[in-house]
C-alpha atoms as a PDB file:
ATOM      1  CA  UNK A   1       3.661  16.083  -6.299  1.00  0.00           C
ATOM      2  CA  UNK A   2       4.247  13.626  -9.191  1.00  0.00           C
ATOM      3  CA  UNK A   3       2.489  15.942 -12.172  1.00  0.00           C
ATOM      4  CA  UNK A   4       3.695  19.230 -10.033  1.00  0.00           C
ATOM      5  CA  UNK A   5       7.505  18.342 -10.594  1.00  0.00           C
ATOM      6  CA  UNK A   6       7.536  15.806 -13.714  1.00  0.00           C
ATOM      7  CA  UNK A   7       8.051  13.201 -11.556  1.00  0.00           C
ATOM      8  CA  UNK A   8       4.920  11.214 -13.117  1.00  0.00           C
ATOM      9  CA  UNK A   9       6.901   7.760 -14.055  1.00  0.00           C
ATOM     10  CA  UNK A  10       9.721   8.118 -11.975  1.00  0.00           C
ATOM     11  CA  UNK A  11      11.265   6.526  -8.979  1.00  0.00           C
ATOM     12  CA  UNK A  12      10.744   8.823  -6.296  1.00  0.00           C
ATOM     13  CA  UNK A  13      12.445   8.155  -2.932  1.00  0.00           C
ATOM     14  CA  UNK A  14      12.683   9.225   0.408  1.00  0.00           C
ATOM     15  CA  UNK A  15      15.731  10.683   2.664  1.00  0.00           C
ATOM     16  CA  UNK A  16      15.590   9.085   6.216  1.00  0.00           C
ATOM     17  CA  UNK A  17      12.352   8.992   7.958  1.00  0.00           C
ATOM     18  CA  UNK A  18      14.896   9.606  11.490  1.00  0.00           C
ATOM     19  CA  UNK A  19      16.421  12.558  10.904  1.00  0.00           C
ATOM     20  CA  UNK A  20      12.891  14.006  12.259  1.00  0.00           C
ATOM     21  CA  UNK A  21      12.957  16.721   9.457  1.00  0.00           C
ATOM     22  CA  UNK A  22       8.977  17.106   9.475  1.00  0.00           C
ATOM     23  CA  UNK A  23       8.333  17.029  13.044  1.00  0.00           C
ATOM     24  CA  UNK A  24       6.834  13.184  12.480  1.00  0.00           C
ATOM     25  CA  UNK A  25       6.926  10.080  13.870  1.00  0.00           C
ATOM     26  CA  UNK A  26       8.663   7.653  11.390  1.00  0.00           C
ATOM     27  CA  UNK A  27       5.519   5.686  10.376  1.00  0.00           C
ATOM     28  CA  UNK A  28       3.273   8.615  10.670  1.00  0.00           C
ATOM     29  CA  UNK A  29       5.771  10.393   7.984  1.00  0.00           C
ATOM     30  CA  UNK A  30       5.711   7.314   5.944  1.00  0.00           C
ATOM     31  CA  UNK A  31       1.966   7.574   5.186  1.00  0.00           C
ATOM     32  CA  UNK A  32       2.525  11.687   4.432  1.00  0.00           C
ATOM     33  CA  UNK A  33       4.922  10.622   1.977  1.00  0.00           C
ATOM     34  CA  UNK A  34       3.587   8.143   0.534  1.00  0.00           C
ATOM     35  CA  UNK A  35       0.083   9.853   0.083  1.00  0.00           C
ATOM     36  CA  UNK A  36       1.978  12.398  -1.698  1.00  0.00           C
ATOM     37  CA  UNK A  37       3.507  10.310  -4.195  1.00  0.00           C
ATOM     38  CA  UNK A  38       6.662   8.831  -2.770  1.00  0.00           C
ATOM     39  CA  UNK A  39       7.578   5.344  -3.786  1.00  0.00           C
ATOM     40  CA  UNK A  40      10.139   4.395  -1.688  1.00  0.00           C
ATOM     41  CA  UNK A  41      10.819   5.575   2.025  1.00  0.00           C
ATOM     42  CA  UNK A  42      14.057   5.086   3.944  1.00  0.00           C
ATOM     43  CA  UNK A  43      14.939   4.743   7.468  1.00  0.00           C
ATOM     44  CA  UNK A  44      17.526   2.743   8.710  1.00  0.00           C
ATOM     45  CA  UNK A  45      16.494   1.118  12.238  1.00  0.00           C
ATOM     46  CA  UNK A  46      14.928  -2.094  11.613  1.00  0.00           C
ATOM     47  CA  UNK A  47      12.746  -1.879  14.919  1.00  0.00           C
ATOM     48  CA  UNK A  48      10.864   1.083  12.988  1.00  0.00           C
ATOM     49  CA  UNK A  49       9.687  -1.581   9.979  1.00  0.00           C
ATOM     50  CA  UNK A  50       6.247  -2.920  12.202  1.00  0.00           C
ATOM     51  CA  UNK A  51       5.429   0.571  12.907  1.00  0.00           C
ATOM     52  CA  UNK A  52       5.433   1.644   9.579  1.00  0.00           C
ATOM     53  CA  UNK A  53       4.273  -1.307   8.288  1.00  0.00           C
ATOM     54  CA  UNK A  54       1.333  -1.127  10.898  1.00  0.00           C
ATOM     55  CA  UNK A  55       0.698   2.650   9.824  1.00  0.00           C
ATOM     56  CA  UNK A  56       0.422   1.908   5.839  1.00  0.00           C
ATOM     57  CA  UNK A  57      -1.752  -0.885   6.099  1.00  0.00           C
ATOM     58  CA  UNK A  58      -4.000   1.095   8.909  1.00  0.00           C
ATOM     59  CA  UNK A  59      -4.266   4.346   6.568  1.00  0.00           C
ATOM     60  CA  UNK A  60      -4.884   1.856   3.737  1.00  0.00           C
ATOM     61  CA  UNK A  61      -7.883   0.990   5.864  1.00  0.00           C
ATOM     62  CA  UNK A  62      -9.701   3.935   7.128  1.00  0.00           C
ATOM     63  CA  UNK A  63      -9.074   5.170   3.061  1.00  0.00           C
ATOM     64  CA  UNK A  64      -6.411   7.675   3.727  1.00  0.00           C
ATOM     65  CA  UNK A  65      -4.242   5.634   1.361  1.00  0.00           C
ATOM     66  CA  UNK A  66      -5.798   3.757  -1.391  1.00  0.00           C
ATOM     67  CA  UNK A  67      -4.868   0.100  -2.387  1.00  0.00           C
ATOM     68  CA  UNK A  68      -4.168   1.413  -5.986  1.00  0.00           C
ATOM     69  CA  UNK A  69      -1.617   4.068  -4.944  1.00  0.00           C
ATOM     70  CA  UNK A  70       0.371   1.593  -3.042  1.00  0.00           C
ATOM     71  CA  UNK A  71       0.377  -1.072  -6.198  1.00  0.00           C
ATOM     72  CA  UNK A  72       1.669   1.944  -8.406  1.00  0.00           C
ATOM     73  CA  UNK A  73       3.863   2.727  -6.396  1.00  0.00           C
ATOM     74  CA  UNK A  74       5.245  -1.334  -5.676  1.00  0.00           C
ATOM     75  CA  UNK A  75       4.957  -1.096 -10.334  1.00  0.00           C
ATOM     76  CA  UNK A  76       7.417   2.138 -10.298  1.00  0.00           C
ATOM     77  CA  UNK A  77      10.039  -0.246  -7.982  1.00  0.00           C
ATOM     78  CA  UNK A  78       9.477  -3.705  -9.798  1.00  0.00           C
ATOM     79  CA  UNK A  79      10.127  -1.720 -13.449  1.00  0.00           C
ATOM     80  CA  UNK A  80      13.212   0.256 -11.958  1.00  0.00           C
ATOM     81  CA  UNK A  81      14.247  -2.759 -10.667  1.00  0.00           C
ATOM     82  CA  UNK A  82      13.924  -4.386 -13.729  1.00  0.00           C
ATOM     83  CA  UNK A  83      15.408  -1.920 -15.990  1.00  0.00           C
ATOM     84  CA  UNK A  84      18.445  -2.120 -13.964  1.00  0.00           C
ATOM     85  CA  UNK A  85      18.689  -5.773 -14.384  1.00  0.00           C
ATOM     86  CA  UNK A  86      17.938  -6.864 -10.493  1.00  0.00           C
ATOM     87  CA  UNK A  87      15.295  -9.555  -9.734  1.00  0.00           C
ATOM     88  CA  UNK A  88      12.380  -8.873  -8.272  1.00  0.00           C
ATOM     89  CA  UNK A  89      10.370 -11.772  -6.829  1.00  0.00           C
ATOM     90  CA  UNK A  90       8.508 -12.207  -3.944  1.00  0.00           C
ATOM     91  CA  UNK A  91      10.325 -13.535  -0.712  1.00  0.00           C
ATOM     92  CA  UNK A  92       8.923 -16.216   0.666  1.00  0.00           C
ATOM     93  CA  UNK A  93       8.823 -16.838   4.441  1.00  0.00           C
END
């Protein structure tokens, strides 16, 4: 998707995961966007976070996400963040 659309460096971000425009759970829509080169996805109900969460880290582990596309993707939102002169440092529990 990136090199398809000239989207190789930039930011790209979601619409909500809820309005259930691909027929997909939220979490299981997360991973489909995010394997195709999404950086950021939305959804606004806080009781979906563990789910998706949950599903990342899973399809991180049977390889249907790699570790490298999720730290490019965490890179694209720290130097956005950056350029726009927000802080971005790790929360600590």
């Amino acid at each position: 998707m990136r090199t398809d659309y000239g989207y190789a460096n930039a930011l790209v971000i979601t619409d909500s995961l809820e309005m259930k425009a691909v027929g997909l759970s939220v979490p299981a829509a997360a991973v489909k966007a995010i394997a195709a080169g999404v950086d950021v996805v939305i959804f606004t109900r806080t009781s979906e976070a563990a789910g998706v969460i949950t599903a990342l880290v899973d399809a991180v582990h049977v390889g249907r996400l790699s570790e490298t596309r999720i730290n490019d993707a965490a890179t694209r939102v720290a130097r956005t963040m950056e350029q726009h002169g927000m802080a971005c440092r790790p929360q600590r529990p």
